[in-house]
Protein backbone atom coordinates (compact mmCIF):
# COMPACT_ATOMS: atom_id res chain seq x y z
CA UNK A 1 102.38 104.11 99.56
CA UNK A 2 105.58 105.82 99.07
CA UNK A 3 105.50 108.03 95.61
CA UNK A 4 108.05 108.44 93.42
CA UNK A 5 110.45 104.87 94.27
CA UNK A 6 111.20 102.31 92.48
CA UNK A 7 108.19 100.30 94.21
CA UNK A 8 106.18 102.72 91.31
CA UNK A 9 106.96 99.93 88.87
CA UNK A 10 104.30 97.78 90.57
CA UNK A 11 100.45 97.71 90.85
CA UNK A 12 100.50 96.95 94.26
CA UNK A 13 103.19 96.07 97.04
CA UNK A 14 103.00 95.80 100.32
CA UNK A 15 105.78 97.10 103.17
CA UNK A 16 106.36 95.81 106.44
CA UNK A 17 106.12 99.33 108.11
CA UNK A 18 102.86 99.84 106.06
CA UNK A 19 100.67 97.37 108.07
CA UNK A 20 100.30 95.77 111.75
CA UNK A 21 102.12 92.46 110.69
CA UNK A 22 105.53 91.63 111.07
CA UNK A 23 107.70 89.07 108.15
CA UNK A 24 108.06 86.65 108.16
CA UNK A 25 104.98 85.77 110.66
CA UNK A 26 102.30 83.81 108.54
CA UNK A 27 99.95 86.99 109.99
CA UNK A 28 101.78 88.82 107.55
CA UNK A 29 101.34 86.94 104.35
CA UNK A 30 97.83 86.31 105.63
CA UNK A 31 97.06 90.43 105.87
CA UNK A 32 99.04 91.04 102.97
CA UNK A 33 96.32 88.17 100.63
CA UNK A 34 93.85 89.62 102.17
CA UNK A 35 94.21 93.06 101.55
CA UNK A 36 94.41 92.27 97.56
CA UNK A 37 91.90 89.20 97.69
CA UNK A 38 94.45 86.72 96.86
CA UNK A 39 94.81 82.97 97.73
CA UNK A 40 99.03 82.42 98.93
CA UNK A 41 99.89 81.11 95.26
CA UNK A 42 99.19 84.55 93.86
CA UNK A 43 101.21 86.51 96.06
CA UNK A 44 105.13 87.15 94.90
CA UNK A 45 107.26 88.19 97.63
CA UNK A 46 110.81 90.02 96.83
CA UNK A 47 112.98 90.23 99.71
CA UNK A 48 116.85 90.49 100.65
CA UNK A 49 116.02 88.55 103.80
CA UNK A 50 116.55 85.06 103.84
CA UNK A 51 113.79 83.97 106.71
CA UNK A 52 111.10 86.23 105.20
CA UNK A 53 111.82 84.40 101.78
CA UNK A 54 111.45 81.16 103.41
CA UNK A 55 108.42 82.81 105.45
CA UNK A 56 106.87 83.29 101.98
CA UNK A 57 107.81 79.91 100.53
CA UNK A 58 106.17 78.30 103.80
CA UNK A 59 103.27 80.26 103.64
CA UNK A 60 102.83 78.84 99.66
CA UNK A 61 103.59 81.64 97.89
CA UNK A 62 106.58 82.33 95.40
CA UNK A 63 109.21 84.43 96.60
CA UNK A 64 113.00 85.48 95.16
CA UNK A 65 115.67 86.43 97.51
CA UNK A 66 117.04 89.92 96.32
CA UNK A 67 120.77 90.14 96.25
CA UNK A 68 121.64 92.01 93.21
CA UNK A 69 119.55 94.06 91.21
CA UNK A 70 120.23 92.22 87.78
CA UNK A 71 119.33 88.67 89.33
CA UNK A 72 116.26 90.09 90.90
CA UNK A 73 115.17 91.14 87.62
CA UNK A 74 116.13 88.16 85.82
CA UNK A 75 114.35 86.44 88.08
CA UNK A 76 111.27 88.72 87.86
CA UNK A 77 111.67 88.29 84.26
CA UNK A 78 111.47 85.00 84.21
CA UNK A 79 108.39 84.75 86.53
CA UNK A 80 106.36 87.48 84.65
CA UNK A 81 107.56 86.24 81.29
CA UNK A 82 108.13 90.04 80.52
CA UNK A 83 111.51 91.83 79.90
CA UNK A 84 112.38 94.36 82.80
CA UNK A 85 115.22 95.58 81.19
């Protein structure tokens, strides 16, 4: 993983140009569970790309579409039932 990002907030995160999947192909939500040992409903997908989002929702997982910064957040917030802020 990439050091020293703002992806260092989280325990774990996947990127598309990490692994031999592709969003918003179910192959990738499929590699991406199984590389944590997660059923779909446990995975939490944040992307500024519509289709992936909706990838993700089809697939049965949550998923917020980033637009701003302060709604992703909220929204993360809300989710985790933690402040970000």
């Amino acid at each position: 993983h990439i050091k020293g990002t703002p992806y260092d907030v989280f325990d774990r995160y996947v990127l598309s140009c990490e692994i031999e999947a592709v969003k918003p192909n179910r192959e990738y939500w499929q590699h991406t569970c199984g590389l944590f040992d997660i059923a779909p409903n446990e995975l939490l997908v944040v992307d500024d790309v519509m289709r992936n989002v909706q990838g993700a929702v089809t697939f049965g997982s949550r998923a917020i579409h980033h637009v701003t910064n302060q709604q992703t957040i909220k929204e993360l917030s809300d989710i985790l039932k933690i402040s970000l802020v």
